[in-house]
N, C-alpha and C. Protein backbone atom coordinates (compact mmCIF):
# COMPACT_ATOMS: atom_id res chain seq x y z
N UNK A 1 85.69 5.70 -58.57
CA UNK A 1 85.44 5.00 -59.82
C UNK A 1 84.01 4.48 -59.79
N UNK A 2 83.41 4.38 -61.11
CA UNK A 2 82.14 4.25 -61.31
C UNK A 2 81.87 3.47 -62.33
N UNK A 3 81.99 2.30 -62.65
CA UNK A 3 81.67 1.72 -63.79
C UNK A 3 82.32 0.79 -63.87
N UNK A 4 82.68 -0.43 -64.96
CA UNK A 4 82.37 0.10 -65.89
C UNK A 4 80.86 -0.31 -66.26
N UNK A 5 80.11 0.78 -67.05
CA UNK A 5 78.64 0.26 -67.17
C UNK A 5 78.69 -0.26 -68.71
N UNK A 6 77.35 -1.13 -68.81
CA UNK A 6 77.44 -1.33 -70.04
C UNK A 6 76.24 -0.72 -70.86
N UNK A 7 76.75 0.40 -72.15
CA UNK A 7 76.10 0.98 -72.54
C UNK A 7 76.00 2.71 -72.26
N UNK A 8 76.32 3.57 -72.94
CA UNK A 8 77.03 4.42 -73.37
C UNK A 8 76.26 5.89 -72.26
N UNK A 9 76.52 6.74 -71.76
CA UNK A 9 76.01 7.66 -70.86
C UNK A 9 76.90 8.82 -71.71
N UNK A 10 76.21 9.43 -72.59
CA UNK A 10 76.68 10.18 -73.25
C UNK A 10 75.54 11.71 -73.33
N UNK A 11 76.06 13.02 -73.97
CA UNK A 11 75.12 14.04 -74.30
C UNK A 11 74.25 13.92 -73.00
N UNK A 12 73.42 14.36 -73.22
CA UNK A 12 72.14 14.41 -72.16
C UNK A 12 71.61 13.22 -70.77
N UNK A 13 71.89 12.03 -71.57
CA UNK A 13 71.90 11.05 -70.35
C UNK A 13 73.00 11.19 -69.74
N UNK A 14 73.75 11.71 -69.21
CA UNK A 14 74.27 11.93 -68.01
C UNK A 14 73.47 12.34 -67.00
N UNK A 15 72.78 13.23 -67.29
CA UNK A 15 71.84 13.71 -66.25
C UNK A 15 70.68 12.80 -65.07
N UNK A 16 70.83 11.54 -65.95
CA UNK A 16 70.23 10.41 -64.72
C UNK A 16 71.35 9.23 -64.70
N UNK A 17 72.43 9.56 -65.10
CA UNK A 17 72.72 8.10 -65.24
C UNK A 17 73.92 7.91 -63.89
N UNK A 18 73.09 6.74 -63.11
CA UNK A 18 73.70 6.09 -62.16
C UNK A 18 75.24 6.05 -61.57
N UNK A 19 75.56 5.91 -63.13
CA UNK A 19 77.28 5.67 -63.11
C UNK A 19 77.73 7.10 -63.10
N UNK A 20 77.11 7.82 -63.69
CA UNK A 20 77.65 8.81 -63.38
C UNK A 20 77.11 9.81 -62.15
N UNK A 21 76.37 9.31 -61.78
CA UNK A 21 75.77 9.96 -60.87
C UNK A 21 76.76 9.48 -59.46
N UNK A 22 77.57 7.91 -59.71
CA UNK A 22 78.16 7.79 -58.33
C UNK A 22 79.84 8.48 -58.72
N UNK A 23 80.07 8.56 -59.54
CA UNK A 23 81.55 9.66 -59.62
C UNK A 23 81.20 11.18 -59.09
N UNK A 24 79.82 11.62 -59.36
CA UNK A 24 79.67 12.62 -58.82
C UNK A 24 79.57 12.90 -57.42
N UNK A 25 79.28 12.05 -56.72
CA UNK A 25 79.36 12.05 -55.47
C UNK A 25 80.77 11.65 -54.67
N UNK A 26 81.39 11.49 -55.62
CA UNK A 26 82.94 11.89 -55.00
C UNK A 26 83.60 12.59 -55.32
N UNK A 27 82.90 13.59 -56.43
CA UNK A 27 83.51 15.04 -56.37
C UNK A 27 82.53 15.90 -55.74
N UNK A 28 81.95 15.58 -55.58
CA UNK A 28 80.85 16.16 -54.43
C UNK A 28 81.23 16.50 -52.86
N UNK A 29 81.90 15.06 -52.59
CA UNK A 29 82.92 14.91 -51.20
C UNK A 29 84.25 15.21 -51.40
N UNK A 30 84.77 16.14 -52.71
CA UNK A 30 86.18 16.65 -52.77
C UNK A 30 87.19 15.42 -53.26
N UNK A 31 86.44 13.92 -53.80
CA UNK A 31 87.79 12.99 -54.74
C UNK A 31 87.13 13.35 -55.92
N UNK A 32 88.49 13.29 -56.73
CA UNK A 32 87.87 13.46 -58.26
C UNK A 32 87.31 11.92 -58.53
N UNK A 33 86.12 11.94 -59.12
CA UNK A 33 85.36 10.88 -59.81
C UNK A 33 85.25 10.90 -60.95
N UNK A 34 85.43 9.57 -61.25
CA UNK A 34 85.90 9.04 -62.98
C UNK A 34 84.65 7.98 -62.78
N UNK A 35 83.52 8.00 -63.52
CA UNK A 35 82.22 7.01 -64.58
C UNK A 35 83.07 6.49 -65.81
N UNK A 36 82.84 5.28 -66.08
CA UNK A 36 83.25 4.63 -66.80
C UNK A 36 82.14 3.84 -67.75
N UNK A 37 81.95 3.90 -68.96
CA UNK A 37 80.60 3.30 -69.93
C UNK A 37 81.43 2.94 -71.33
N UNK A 38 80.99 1.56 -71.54
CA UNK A 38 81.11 1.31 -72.63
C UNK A 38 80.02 0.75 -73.40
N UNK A 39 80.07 0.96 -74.80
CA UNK A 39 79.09 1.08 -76.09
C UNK A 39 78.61 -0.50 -75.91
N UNK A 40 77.44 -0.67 -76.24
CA UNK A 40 76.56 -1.68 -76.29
C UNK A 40 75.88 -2.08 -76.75
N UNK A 41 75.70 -3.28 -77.60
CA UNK A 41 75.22 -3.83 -78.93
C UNK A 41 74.36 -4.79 -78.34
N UNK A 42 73.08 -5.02 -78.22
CA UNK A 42 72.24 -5.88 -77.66
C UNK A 42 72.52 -7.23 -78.68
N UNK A 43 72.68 -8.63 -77.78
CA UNK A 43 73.03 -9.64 -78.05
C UNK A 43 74.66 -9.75 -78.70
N UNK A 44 75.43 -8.79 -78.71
CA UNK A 44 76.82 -9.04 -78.41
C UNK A 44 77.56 -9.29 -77.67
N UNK A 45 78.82 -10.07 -77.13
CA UNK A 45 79.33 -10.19 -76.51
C UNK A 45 80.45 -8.72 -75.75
N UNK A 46 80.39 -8.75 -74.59
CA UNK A 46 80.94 -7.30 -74.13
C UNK A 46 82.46 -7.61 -74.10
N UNK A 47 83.54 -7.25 -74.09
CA UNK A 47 85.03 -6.92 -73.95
C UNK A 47 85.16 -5.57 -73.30
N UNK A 48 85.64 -5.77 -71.83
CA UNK A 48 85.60 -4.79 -71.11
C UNK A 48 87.23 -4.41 -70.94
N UNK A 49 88.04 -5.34 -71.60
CA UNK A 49 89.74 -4.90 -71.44
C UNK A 49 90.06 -3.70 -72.31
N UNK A 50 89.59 -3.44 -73.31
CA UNK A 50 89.99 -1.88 -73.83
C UNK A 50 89.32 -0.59 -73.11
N UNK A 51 88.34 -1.04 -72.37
CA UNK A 51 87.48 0.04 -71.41
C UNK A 51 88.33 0.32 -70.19
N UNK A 52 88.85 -0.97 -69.74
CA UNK A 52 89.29 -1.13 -68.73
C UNK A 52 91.22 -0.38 -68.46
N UNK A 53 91.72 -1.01 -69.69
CA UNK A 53 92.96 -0.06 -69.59
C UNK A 53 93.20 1.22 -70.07
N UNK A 54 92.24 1.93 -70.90
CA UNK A 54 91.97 3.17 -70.83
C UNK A 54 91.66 4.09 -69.58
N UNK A 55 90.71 3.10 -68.85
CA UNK A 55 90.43 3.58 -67.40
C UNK A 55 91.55 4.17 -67.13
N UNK A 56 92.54 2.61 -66.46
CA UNK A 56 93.56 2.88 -65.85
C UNK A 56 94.68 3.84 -66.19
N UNK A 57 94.94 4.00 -67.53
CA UNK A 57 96.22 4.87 -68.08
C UNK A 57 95.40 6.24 -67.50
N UNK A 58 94.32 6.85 -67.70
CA UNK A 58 93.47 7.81 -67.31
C UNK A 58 93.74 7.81 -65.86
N UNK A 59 92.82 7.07 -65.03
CA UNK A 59 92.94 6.86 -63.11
C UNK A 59 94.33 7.26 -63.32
N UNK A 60 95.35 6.72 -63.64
CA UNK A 60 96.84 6.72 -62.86
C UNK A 60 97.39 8.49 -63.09
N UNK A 61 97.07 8.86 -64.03
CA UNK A 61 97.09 10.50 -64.54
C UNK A 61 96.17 11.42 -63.66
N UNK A 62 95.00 11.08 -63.14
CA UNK A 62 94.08 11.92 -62.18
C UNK A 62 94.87 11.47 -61.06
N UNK A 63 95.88 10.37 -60.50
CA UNK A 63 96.03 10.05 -59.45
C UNK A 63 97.21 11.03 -59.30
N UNK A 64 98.52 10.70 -60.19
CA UNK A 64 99.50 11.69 -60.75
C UNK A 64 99.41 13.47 -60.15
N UNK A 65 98.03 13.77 -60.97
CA UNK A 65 98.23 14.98 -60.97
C UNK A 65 96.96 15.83 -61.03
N UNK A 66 96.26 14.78 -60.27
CA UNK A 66 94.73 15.58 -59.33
C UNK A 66 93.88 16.21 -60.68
N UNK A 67 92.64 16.87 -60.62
CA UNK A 67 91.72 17.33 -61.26
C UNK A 67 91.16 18.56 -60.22
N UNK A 68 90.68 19.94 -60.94
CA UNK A 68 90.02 21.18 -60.17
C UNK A 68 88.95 20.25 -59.31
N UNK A 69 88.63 21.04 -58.01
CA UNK A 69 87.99 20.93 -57.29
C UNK A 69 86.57 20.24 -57.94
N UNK A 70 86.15 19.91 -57.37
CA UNK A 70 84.59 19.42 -57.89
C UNK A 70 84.22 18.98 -59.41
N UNK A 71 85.31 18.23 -59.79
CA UNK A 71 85.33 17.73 -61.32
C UNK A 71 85.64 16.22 -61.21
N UNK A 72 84.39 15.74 -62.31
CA UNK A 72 84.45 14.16 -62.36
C UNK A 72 84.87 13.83 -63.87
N UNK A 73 85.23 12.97 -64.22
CA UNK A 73 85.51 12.58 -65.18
C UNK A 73 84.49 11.52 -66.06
N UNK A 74 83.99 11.52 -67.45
CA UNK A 74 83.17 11.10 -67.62
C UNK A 74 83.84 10.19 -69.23
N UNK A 75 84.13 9.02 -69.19
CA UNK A 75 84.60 7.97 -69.86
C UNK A 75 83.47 7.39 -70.60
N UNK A 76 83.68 7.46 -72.33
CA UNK A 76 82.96 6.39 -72.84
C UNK A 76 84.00 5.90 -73.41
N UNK A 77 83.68 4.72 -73.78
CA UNK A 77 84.40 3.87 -74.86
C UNK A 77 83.70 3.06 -76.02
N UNK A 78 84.69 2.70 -77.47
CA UNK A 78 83.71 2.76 -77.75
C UNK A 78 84.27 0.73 -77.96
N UNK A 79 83.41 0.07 -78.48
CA UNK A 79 83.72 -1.47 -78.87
C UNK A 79 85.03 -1.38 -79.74
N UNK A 80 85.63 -2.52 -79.47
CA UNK A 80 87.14 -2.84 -79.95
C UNK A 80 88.07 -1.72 -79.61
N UNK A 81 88.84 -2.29 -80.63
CA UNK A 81 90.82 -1.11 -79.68
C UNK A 81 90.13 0.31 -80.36
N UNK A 82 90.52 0.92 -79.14
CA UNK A 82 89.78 2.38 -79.75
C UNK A 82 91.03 3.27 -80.39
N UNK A 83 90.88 3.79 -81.31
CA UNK A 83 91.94 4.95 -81.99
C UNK A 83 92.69 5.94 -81.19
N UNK A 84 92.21 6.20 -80.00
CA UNK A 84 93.14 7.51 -79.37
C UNK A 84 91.95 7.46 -77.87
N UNK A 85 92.39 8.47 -77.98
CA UNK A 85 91.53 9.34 -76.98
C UNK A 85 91.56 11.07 -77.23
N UNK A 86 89.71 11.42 -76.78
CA UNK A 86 89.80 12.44 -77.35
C UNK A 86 89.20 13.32 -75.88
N UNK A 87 89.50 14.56 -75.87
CA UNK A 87 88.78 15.17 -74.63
C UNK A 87 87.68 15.90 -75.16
N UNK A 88 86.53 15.69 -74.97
CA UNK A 88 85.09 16.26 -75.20
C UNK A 88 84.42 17.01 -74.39
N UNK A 89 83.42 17.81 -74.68
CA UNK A 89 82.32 18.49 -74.15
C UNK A 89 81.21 17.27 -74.43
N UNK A 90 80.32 17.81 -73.35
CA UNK A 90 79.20 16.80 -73.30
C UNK A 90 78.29 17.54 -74.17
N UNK A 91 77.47 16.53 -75.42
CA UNK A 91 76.73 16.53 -76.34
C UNK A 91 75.21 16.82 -76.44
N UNK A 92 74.61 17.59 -76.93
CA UNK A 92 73.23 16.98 -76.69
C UNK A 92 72.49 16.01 -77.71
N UNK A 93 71.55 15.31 -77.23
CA UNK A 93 70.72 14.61 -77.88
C UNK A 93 69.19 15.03 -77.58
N UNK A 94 69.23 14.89 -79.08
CA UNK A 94 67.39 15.05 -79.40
C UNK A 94 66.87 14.08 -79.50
N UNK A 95 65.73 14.07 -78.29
CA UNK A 95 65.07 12.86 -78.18
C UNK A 95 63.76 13.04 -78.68
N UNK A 96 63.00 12.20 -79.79
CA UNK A 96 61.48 12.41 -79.91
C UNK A 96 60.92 10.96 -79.63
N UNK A 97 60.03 11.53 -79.11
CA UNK A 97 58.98 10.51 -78.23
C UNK A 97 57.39 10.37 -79.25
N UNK A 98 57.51 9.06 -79.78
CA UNK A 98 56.57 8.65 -80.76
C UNK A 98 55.17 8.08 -79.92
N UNK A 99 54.07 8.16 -79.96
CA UNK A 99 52.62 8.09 -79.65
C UNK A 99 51.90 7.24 -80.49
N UNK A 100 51.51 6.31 -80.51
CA UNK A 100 50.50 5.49 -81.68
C UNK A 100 49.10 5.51 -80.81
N UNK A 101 48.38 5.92 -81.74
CA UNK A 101 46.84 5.66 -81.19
C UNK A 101 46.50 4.33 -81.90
N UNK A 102 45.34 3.89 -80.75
CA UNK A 102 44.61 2.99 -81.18
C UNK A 102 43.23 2.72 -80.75
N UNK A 103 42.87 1.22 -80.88
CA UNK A 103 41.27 1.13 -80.32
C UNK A 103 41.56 0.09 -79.78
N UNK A 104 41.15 0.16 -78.77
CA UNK A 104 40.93 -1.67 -77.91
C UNK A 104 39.44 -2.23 -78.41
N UNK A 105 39.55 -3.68 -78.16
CA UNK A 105 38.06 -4.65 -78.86
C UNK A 105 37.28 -4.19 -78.68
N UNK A 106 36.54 -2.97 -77.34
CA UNK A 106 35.56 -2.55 -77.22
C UNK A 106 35.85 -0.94 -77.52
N UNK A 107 35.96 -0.92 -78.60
CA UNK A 107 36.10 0.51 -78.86
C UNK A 107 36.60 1.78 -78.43
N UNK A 108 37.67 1.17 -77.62
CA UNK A 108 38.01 2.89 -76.56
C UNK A 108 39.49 3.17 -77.23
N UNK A 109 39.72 4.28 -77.34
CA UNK A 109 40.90 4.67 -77.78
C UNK A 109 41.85 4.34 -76.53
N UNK A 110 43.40 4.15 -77.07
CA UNK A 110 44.25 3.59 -76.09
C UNK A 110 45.62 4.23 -76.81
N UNK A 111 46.50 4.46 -76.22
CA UNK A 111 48.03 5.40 -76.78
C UNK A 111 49.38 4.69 -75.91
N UNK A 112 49.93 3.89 -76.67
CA UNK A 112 51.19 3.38 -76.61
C UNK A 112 52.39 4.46 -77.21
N UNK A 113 53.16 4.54 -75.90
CA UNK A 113 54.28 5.03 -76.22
C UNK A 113 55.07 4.43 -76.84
N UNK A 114 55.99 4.63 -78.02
CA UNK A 114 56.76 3.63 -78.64
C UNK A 114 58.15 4.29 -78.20
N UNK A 115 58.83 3.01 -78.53
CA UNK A 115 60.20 3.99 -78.59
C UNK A 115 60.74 5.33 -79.11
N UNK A 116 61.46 5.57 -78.21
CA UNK A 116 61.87 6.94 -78.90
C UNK A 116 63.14 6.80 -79.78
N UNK A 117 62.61 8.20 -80.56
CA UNK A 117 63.91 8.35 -81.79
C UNK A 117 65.18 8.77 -80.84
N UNK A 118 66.61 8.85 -80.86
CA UNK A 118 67.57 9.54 -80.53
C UNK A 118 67.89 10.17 -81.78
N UNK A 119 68.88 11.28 -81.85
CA UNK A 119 69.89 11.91 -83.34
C UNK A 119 70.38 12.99 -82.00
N UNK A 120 71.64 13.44 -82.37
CA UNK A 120 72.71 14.09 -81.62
C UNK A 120 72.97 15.28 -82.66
N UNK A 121 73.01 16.21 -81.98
CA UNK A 121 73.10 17.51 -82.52
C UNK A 121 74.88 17.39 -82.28
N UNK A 122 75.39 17.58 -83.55
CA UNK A 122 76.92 16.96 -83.99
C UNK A 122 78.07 18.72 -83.76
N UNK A 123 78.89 18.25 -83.11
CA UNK A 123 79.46 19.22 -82.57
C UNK A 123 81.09 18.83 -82.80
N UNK A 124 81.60 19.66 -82.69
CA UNK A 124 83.43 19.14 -83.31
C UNK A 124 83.75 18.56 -81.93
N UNK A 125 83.69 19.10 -80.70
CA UNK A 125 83.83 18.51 -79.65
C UNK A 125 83.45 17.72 -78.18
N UNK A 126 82.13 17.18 -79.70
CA UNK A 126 81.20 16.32 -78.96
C UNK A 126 81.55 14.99 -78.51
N UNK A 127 80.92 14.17 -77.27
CA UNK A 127 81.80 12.81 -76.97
C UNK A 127 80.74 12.26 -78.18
N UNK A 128 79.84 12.14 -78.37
CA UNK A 128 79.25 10.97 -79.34
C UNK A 128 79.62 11.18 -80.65
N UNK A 129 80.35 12.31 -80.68
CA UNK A 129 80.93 12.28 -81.98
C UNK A 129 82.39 11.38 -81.94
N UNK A 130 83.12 11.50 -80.62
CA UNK A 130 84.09 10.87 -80.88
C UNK A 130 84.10 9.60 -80.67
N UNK A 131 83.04 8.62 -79.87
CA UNK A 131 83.22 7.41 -79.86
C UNK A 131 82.96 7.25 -80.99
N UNK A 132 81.59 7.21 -81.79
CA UNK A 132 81.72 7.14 -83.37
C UNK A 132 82.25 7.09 -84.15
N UNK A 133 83.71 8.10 -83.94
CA UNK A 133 84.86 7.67 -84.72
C UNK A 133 85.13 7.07 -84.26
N UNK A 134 85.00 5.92 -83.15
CA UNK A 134 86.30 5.50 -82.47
C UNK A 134 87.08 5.48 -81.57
N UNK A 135 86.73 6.55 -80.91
CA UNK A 135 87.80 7.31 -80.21
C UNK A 135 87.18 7.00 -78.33
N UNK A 136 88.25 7.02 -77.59
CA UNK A 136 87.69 6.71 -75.91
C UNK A 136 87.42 8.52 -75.71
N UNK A 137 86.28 8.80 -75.18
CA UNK A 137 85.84 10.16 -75.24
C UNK A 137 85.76 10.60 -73.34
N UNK A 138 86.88 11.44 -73.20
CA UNK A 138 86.90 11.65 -71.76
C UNK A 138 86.28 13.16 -71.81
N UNK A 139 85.04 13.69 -70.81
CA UNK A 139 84.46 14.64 -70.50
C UNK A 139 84.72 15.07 -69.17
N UNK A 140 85.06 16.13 -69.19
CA UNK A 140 85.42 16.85 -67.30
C UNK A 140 83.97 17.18 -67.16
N UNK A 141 83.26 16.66 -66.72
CA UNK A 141 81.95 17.24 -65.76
C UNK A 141 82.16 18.32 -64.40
N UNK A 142 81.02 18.93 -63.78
CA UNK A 142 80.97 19.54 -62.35
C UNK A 142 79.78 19.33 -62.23
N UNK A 143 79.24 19.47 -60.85
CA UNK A 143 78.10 19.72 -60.52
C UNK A 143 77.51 20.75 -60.14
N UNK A 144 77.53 22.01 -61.17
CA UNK A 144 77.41 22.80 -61.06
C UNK A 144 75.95 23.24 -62.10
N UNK A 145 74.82 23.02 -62.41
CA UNK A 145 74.29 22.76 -63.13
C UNK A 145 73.29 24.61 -63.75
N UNK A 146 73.71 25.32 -62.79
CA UNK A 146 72.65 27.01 -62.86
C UNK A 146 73.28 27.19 -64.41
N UNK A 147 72.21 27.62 -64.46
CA UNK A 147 72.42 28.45 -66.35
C UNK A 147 73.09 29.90 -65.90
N UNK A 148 73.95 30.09 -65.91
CA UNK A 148 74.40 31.23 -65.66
C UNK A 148 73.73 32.92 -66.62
N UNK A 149 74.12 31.94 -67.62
CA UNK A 149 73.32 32.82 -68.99
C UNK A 149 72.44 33.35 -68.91
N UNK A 150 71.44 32.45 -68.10
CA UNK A 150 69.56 32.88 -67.95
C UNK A 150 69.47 33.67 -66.46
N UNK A 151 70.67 33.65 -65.73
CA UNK A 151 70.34 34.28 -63.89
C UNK A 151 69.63 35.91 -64.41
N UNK A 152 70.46 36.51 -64.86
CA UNK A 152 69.73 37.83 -65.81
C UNK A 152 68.31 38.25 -66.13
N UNK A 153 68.30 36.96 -66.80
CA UNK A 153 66.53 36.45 -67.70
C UNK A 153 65.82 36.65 -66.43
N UNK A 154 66.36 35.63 -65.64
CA UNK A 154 65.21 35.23 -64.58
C UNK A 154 65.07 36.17 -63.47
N UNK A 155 66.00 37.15 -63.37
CA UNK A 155 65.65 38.19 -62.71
C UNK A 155 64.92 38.98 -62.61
N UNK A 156 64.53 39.53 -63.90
CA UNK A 156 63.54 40.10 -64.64
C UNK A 156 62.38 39.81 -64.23
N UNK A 157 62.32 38.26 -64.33
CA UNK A 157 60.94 37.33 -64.52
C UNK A 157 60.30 37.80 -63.11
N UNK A 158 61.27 37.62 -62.08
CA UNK A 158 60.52 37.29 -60.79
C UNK A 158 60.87 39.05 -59.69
């Protein structure tokens, strides 16, 4: 178990994110690993009991009746009683990264990164589509990450 974190590891941030990075390392060592994240509203108060017994009804079912070899489980939730639960593919997000130029007092140009935009390329069985509705969005991950698709491509290449 990995979490619960606060603040959502969904689509593409999985790929650095901590919490999920330590479930992976116990399907890495052959236990199935379950990351746990819930949605996060800066200056709200957090309620981690609907995150938390979703966990568990979930944990007690991987405990039950195991998960394939090298598969972690990847939990969001979303704020308040969530509607169901839905099983998802992991999503992507498009991230754009905004640049402002400027001038400092003595005239030199200077470039602040600003925040970046997010928007999620919307998929029927995307998790950020389903916390959005509502919904506790469980993803089977692996760590298996080769593009299989491209081994072909890249054969060619090299």
């Amino acid at each position: 178990m990995s979490g619960i974190n606060k603040g959502y590891n969904l689509g593409d941030d999985v790929t650095y994110s901590g919490t999920v990075g330590g479930a992976l390392e116990g399907a890495l060592l052959g236990t199935p690993g379950i990351a746990v994240s819930l949605e996060r509203i800066a200056g709200d108060p957090l309620d981690f009991g609907p995150a938390a017994a979703a966990t568990e009804r979930i944990a007690a079912q991987v405990l039950r009746h195991g998960l394939p070899p090298r598969t972690l489980l990847n939990i969001n939730v979303p704020r308040g009683v969530p509607k169901g639960v839905k099983v998802t593919v992991q999503g992507m997000r498009n991230h754009v990264t905004k640049v402002a130029a400027s001038m400092d007092p003595r005239g030199r140009p200077y470039y602040w990164i600003e925040e970046g935009e997010d928007t999620y390329a919307d998929g029927e069985r995307a998790d950020h589509v389903a916390v959005r509705e509502g919904y506790v969005s469980v993803t089977p991950l692996q760590p298996d990450l080769t593009a299989h698709a491209a081994l072909a491509i890249v054969e060619k290449l090299v």
